[in-house]
N, C-alpha and C. Protein backbone atom coordinates (compact mmCIF):
# COMPACT_ATOMS: atom_id res chain seq x y z
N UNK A 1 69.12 77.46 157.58
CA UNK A 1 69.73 78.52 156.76
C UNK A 1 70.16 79.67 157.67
N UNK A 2 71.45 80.10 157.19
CA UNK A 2 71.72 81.24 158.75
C UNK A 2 71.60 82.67 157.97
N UNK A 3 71.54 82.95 156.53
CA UNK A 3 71.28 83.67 156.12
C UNK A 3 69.75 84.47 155.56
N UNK A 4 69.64 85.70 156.02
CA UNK A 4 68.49 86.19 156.10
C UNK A 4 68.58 87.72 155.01
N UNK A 5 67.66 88.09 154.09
CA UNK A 5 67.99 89.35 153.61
C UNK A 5 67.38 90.49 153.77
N UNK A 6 68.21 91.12 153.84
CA UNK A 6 68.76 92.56 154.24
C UNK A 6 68.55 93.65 153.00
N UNK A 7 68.38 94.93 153.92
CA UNK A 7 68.77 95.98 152.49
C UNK A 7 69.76 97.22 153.67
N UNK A 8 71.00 97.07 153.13
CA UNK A 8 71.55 97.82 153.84
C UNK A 8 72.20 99.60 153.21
N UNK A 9 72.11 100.44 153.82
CA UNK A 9 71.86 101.66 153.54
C UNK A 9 73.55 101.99 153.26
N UNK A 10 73.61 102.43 152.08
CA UNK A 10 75.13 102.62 151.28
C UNK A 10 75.50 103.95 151.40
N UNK A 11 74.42 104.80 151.44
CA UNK A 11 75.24 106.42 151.03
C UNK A 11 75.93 107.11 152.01
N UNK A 12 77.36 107.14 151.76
CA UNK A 12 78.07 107.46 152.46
C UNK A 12 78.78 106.21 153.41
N UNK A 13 78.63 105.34 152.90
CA UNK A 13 78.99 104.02 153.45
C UNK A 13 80.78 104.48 153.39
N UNK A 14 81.26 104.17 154.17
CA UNK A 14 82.93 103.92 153.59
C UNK A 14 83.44 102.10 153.58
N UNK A 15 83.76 102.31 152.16
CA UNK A 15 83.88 100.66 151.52
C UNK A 15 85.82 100.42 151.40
N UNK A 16 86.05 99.51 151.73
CA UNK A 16 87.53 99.28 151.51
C UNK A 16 87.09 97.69 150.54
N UNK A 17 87.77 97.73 149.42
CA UNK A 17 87.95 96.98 148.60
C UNK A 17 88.69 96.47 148.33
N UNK A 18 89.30 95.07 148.87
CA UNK A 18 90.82 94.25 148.65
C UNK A 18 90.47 93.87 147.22
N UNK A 19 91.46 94.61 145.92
CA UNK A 19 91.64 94.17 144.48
C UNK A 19 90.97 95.27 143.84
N UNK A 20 91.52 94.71 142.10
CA UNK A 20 90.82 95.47 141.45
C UNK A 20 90.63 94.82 140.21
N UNK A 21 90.26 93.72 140.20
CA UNK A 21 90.14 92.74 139.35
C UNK A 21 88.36 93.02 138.86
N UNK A 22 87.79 91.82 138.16
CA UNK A 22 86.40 91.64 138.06
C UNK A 22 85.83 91.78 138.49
N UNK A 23 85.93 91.13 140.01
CA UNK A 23 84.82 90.95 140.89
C UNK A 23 85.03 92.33 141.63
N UNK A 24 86.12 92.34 142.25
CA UNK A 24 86.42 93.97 142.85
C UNK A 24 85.73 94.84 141.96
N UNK A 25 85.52 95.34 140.54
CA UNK A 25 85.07 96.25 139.95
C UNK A 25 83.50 96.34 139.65
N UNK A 26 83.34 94.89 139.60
CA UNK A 26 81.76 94.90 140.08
C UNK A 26 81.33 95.12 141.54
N UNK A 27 81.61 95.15 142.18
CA UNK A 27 81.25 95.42 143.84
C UNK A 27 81.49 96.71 143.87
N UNK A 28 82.46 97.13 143.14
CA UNK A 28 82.75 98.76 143.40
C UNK A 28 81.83 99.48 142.62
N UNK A 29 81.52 99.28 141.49
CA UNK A 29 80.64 100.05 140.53
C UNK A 29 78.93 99.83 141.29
N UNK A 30 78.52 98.18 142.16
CA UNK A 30 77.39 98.45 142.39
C UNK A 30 77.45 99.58 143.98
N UNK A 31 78.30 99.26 144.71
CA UNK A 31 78.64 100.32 145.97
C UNK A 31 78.80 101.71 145.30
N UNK A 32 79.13 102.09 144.52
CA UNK A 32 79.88 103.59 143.94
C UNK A 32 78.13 103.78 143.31
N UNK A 33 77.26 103.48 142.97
CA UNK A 33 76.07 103.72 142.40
C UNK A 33 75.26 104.30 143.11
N UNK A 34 75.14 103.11 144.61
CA UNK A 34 74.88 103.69 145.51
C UNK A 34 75.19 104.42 146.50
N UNK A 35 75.83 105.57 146.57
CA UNK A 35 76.32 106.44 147.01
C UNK A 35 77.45 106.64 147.98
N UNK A 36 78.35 105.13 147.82
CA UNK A 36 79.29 104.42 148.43
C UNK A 36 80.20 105.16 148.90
N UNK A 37 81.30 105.75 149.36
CA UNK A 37 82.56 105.98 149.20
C UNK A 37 83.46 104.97 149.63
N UNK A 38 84.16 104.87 148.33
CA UNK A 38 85.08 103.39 148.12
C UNK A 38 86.72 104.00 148.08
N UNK A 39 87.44 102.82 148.13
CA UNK A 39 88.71 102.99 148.17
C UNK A 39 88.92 101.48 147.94
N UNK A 40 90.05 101.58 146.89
CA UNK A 40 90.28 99.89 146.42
C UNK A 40 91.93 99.86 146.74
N UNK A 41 92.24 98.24 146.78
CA UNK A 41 94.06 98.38 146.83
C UNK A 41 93.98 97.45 146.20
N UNK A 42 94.63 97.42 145.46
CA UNK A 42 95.38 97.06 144.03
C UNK A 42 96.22 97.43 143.18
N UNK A 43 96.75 97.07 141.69
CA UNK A 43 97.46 97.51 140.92
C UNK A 43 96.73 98.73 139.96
N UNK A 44 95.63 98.52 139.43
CA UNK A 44 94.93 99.35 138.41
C UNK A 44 93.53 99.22 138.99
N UNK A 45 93.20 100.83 137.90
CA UNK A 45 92.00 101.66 138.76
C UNK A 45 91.38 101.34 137.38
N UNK A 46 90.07 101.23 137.23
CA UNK A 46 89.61 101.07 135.85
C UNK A 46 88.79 102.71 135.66
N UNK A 47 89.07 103.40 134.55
CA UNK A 47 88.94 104.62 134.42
C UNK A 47 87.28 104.99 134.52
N UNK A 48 86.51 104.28 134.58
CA UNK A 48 85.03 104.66 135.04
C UNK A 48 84.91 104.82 136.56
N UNK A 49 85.55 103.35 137.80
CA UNK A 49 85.65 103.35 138.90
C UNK A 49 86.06 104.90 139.48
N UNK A 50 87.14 105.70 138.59
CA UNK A 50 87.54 106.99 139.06
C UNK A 50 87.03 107.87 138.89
N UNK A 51 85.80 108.22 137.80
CA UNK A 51 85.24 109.51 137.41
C UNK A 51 83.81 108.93 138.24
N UNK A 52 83.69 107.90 138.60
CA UNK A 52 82.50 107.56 140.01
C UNK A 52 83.48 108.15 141.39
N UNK A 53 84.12 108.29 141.21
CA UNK A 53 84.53 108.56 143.00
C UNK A 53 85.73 107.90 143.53
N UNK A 54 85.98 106.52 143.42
CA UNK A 54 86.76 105.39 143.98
C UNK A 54 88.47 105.96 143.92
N UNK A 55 88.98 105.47 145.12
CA UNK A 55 90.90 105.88 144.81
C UNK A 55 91.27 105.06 145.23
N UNK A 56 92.64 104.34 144.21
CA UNK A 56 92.98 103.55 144.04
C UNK A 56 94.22 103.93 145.29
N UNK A 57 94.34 103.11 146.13
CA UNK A 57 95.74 102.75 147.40
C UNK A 57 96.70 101.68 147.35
N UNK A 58 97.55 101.69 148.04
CA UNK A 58 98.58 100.69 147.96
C UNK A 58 97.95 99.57 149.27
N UNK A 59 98.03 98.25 148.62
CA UNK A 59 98.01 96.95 149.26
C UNK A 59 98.51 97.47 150.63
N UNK A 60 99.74 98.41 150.55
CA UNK A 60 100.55 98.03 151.77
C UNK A 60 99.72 98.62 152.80
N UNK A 61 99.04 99.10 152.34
CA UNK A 61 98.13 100.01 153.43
C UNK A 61 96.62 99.56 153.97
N UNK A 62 96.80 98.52 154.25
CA UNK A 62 95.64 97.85 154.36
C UNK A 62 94.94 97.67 155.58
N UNK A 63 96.21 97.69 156.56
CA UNK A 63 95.78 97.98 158.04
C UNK A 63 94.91 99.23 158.40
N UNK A 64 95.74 100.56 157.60
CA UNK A 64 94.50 101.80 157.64
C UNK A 64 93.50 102.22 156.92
N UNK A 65 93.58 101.13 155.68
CA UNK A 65 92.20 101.06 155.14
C UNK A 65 90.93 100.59 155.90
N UNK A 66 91.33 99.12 156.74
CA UNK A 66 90.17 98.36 157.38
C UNK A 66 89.75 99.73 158.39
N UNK A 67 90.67 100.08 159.05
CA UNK A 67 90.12 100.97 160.65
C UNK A 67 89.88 101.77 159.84
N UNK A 68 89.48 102.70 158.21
CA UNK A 68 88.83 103.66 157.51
C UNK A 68 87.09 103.33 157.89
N UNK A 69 87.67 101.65 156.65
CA UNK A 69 85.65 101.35 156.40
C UNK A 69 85.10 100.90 157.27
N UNK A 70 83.56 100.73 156.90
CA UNK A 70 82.69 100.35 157.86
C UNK A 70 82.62 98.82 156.97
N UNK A 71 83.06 98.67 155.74
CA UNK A 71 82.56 97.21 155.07
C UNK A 71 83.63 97.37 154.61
N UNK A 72 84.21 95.91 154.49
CA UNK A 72 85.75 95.49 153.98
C UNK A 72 85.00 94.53 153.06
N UNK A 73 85.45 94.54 151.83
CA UNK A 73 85.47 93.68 150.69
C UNK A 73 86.40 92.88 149.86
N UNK A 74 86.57 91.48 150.46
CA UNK A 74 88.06 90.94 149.58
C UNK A 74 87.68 89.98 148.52
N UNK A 75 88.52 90.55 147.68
CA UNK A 75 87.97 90.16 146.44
C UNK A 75 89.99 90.55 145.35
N UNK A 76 90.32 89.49 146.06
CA UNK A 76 91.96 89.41 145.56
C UNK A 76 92.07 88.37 144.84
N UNK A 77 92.85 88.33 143.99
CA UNK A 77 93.87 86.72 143.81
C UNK A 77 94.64 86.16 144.90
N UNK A 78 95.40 87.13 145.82
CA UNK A 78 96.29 87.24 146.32
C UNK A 78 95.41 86.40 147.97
N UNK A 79 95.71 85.16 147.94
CA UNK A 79 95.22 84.41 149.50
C UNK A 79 95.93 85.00 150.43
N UNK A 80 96.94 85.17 150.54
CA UNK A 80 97.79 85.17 151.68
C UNK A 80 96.98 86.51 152.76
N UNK A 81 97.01 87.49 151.20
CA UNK A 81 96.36 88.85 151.61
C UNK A 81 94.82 89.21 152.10
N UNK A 82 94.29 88.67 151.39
CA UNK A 82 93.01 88.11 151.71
C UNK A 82 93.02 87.60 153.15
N UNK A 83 93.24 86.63 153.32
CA UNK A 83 93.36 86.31 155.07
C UNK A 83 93.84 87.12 155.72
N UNK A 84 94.99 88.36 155.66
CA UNK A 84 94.92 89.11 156.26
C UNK A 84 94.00 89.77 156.66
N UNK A 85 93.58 90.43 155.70
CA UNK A 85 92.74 91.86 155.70
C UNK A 85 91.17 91.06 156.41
N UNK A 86 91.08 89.57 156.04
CA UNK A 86 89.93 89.38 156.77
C UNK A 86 90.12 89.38 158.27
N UNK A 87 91.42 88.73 158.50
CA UNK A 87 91.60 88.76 160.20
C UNK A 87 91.96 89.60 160.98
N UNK A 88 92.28 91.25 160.27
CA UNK A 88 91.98 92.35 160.99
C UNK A 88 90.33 93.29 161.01
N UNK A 89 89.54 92.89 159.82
CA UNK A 89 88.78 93.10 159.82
C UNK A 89 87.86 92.42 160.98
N UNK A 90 87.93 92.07 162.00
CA UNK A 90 86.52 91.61 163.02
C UNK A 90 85.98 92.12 163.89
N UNK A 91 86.07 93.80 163.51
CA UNK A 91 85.14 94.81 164.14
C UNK A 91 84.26 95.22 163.17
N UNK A 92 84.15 94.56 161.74
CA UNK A 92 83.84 95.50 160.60
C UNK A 92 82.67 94.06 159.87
N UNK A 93 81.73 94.71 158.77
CA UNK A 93 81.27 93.75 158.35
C UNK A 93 82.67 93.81 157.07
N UNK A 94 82.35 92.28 156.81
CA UNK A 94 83.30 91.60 155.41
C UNK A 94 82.42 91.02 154.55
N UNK A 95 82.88 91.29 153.49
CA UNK A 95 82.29 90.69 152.69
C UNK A 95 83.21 89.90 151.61
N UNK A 96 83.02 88.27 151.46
CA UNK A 96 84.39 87.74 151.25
C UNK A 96 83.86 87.22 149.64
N UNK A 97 84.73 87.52 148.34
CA UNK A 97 83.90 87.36 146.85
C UNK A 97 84.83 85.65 147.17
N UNK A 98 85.89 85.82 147.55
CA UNK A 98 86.52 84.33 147.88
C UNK A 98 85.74 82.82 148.31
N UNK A 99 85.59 83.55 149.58
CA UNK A 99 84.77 82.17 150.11
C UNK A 99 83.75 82.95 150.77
N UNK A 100 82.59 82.99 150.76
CA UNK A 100 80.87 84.16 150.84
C UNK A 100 80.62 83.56 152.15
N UNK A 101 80.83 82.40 153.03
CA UNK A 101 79.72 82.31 153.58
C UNK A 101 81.25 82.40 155.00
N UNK A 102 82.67 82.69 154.72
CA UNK A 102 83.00 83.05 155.83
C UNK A 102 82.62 84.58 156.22
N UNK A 103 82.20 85.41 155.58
CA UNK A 103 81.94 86.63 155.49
C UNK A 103 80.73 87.46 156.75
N UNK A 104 80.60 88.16 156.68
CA UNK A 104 78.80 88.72 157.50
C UNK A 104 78.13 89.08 156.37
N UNK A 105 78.24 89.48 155.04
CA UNK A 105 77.71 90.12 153.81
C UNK A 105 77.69 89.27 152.73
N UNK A 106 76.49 88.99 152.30
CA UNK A 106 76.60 88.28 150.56
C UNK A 106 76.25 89.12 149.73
N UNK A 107 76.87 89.32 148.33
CA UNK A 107 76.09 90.51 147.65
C UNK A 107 75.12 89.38 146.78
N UNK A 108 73.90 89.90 146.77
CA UNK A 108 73.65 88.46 145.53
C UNK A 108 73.09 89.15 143.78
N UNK A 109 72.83 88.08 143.06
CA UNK A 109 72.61 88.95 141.74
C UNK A 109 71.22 89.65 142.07
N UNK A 110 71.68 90.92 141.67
CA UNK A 110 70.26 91.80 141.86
C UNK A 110 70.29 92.18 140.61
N UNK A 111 68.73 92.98 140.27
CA UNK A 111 68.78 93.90 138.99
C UNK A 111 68.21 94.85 139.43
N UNK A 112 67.59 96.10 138.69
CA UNK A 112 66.69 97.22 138.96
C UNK A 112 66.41 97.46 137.62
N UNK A 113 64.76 97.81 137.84
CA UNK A 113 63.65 98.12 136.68
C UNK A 113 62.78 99.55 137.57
N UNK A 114 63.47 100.33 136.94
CA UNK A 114 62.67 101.61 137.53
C UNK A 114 62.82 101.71 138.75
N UNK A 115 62.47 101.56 139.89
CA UNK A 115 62.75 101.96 141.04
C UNK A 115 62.67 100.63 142.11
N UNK A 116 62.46 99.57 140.82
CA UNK A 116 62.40 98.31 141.70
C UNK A 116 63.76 97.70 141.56
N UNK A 117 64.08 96.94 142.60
CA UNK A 117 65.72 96.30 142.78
C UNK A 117 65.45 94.92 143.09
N UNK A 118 65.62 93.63 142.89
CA UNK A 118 65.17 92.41 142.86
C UNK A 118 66.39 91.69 142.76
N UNK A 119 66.86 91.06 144.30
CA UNK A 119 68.20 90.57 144.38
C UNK A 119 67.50 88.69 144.26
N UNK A 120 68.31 88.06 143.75
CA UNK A 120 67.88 86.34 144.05
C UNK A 120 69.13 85.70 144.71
N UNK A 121 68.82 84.81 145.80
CA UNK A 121 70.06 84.01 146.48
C UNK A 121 69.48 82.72 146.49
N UNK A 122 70.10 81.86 146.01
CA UNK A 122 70.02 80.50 146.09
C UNK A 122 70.59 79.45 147.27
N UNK A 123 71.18 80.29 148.31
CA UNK A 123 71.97 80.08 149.44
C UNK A 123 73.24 79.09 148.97
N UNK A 124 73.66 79.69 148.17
CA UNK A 124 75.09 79.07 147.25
C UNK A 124 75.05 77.73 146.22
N UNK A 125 73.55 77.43 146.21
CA UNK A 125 73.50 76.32 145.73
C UNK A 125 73.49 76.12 143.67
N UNK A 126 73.00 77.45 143.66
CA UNK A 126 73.46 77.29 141.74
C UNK A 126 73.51 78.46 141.20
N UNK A 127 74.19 79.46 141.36
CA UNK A 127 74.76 80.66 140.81
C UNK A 127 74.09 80.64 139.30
N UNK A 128 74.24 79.68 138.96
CA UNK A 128 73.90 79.34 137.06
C UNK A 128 72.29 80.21 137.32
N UNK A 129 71.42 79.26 138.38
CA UNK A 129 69.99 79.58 138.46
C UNK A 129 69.42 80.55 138.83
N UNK A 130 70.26 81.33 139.89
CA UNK A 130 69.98 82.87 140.34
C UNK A 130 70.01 83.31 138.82
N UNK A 131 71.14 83.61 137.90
CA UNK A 131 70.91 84.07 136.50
C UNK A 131 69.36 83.72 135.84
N UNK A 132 69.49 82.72 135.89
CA UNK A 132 68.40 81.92 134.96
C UNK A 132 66.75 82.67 135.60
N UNK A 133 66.63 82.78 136.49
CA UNK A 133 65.47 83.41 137.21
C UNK A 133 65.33 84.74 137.71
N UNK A 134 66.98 85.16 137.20
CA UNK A 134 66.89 86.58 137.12
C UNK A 134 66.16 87.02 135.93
N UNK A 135 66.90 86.31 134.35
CA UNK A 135 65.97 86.71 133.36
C UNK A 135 64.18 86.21 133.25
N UNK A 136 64.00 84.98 134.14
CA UNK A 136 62.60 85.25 134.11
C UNK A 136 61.76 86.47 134.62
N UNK A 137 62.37 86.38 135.78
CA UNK A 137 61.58 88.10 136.23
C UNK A 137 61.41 88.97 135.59
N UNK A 138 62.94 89.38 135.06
CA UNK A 138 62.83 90.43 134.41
C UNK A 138 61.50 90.59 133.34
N UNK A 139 61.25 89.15 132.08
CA UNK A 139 60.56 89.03 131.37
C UNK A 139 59.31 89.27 131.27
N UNK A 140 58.57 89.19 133.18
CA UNK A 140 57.41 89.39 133.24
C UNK A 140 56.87 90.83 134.47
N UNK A 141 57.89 91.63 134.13
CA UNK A 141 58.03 92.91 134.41
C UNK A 141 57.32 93.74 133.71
N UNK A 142 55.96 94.16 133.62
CA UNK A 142 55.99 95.21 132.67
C UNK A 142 55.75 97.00 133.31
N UNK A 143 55.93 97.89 131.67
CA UNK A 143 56.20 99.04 132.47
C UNK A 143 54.83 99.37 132.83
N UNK A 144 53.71 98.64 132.93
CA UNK A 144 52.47 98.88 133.55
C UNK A 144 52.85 98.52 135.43
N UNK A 145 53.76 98.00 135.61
CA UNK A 145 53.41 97.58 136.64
C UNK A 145 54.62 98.63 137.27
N UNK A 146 55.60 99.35 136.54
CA UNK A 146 56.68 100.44 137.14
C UNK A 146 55.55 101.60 137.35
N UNK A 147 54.28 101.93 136.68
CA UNK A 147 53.45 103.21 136.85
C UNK A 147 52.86 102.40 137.66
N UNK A 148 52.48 101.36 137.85
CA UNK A 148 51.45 101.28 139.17
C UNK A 148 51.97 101.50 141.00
N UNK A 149 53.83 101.10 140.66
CA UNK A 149 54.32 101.54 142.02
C UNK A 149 54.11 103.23 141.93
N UNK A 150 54.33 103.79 141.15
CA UNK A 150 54.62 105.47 141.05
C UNK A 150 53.08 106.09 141.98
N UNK A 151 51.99 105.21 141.17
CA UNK A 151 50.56 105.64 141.79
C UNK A 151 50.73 105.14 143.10
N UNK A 152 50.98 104.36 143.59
CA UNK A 152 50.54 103.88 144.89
C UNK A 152 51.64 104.63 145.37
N UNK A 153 52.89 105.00 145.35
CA UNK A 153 53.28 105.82 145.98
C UNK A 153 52.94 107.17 145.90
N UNK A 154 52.11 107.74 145.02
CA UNK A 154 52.06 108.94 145.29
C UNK A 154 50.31 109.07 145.82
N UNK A 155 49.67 108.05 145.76
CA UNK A 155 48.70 107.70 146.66
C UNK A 155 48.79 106.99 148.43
N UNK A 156 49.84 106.74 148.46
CA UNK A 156 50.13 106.70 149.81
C UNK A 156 50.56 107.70 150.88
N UNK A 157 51.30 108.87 149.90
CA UNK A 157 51.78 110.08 149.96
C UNK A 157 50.61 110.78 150.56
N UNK A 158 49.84 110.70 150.16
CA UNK A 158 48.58 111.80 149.86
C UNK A 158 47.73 111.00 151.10
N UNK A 159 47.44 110.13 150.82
CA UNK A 159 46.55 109.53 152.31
C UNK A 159 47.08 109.67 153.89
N UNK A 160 48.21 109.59 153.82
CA UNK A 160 49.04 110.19 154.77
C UNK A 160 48.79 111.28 155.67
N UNK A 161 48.37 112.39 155.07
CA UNK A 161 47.91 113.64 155.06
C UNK A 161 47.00 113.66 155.62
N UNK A 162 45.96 112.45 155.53
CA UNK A 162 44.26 112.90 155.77
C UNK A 162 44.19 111.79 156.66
N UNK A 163 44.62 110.63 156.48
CA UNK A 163 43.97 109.43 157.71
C UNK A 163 45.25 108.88 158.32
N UNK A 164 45.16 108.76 159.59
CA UNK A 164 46.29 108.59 160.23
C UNK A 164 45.97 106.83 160.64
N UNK A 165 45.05 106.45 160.55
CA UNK A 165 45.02 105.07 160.41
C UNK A 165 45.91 104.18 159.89
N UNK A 166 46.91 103.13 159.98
CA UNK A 166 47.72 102.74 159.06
C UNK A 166 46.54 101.75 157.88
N UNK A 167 45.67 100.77 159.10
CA UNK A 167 45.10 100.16 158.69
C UNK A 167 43.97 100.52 157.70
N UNK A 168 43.74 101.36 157.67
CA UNK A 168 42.64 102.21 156.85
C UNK A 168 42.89 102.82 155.67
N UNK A 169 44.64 103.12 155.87
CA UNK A 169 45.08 103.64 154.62
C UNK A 169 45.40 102.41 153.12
N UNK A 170 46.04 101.33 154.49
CA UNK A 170 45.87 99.93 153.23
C UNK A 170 44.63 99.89 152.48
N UNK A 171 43.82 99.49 153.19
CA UNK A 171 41.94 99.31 152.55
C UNK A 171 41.96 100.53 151.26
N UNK A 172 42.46 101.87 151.39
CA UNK A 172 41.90 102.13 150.20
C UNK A 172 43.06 102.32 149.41
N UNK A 173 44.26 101.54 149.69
CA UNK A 173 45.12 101.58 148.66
C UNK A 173 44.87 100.26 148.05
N UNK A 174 44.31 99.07 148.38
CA UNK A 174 44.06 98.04 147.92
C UNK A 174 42.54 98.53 146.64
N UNK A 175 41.89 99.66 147.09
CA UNK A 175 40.54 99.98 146.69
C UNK A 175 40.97 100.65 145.17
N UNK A 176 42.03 101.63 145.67
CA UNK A 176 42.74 102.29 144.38
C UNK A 176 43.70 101.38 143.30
N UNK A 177 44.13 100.14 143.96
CA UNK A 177 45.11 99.39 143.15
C UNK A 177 43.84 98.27 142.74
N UNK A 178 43.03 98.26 143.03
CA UNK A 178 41.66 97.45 142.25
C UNK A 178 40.65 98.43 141.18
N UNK A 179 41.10 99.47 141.45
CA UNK A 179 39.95 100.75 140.19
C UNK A 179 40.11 100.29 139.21
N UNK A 180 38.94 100.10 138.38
CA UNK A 180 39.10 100.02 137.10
C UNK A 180 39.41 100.86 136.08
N UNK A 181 39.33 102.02 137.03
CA UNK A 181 38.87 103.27 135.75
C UNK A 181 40.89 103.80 135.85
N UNK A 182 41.12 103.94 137.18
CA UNK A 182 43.05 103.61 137.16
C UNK A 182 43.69 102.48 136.48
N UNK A 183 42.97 101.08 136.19
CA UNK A 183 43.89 100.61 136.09
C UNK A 183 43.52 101.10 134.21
N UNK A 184 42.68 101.74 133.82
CA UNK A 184 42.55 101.74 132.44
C UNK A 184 43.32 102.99 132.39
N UNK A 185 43.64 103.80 132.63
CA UNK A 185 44.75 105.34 132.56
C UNK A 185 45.65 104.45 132.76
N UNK A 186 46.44 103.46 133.58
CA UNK A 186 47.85 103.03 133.41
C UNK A 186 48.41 102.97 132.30
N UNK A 187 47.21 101.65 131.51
CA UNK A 187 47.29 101.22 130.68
C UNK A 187 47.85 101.71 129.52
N UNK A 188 47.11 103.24 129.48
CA UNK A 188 47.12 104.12 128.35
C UNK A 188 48.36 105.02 128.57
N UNK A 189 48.92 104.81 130.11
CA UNK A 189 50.03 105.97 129.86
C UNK A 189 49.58 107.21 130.51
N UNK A 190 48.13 107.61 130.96
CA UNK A 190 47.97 108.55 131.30
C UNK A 190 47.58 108.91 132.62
N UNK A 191 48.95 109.13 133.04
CA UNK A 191 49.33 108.69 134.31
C UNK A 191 49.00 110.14 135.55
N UNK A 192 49.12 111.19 134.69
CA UNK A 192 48.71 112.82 135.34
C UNK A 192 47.27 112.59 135.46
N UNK A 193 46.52 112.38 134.11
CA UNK A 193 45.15 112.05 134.64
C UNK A 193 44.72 110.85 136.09
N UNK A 194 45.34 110.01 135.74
CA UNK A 194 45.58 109.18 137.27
C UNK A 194 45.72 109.51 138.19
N UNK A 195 46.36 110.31 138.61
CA UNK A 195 46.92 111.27 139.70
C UNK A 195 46.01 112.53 140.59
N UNK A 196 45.11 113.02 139.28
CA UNK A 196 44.17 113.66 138.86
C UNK A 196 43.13 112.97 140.03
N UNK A 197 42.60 111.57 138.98
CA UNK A 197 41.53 110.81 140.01
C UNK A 197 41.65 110.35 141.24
N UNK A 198 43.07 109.71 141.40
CA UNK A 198 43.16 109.89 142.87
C UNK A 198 43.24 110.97 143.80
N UNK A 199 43.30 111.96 143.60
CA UNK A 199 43.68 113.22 144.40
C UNK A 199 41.82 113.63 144.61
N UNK A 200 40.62 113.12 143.65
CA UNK A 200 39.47 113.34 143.49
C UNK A 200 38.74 112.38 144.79
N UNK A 201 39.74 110.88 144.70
CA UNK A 201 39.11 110.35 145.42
C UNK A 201 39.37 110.15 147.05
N UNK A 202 40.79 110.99 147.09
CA UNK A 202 41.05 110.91 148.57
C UNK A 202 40.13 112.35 149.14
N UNK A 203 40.05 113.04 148.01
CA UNK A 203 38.88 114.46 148.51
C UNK A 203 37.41 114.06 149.19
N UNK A 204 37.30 113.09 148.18
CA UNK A 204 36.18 112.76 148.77
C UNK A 204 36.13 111.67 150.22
N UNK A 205 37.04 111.28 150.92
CA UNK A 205 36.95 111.10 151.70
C UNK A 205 37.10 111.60 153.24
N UNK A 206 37.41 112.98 152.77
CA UNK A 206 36.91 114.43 153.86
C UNK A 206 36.17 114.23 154.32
């Protein structure tokens, strides 16, 4: 498998987008979310893509679009064009919605549940099943388990402060993500009181 995943850092990314079709407007809306700055060439701008940020350019300008972005995205009807813009692009990553694996970039189906983002790749083998196991996940998501990242991050936060150990700080985040008496405040929602006891119990380890 030559593909490996990645989380690559968007804000302020500059995105050039060959089209403005489906797939172009999904790539642009998930780039434009994350703090993208996009530019698409095509015929039509879809009126959300514009009050996110995105400006719509002329095809013809495609040569000074690529030397703009840092990620070229083709995602045309138009082949002829498409092969262009990929074969000036080979200083740049590409990302091809055409054919994915001539590309350096796959986007794959991701979702996000609170602050979690959960992409699935099947390494091209059933698009149908990435879906299909997207909705399982989702199903066994619960929002007990979105407050238990919030605690451990704001218990990791806090240990930080006091033990400079990395290894030491795991041990009692494993100690705090095993409490019984936390995991019964999750449960209930009462999540300040949680916050409360942990802040009691990193005291006590002064």
């Amino acid at each position: 498998m030559d593909w490996t995943s990645i989380y690559l850092k968007t804000s302020n990314l500059n995105v050039f987008i060959l089209g403005t079709g489906e797939v172009a407007t999904r790539r642009a809306n998930k780039f434009l979310d994350h703090g993208a700055n996009v530019k698409m060439a095509g015929n039509n701008l879809d009126s959300q893509l514009k009050d996110k940020g995105a400006v719509l350019c002329s095809t013809a300008d495609v040569d000074e679009l690529v030397e703009w972005c840092d990620l070229a995205v083709v995602a045309s009807g138009d082949n002829e064009l498409c092969e262009y813009v990929s074969s000036i692009a080979e200083n740049k990553l590409v990302n091809r919605a055409d054919y994915p694996y001539e590309g350096d970039l796959i986007v794959p189906t991701s979702f996000e549940i609170g602050d979690i983002e959960i992409s699935i790749f099947t390494n091209g083998k059933s698009p149908l099943m990435a879906r299909q196991l997207r909705k399982k996940i989702q199903s066994i998501i619960a929002e007990e388990d979105i407050r238990e990242i919030e605690l451990q991050d704001y218990a990791r936060s806090n240990l930080k402060k006091v033990i400079d150990n990395q290894k030491q700080r795991r041990k009692y985040l494993y100690e705090i993500f095993e409490d019984e008496n936390i995991n019964d405040l999750i449960k209930s929602n009462r999540i300040d009181e949680a916050r409360d006891y942990i802040d009691n119990l990193i005291r006590g380890l002064n």
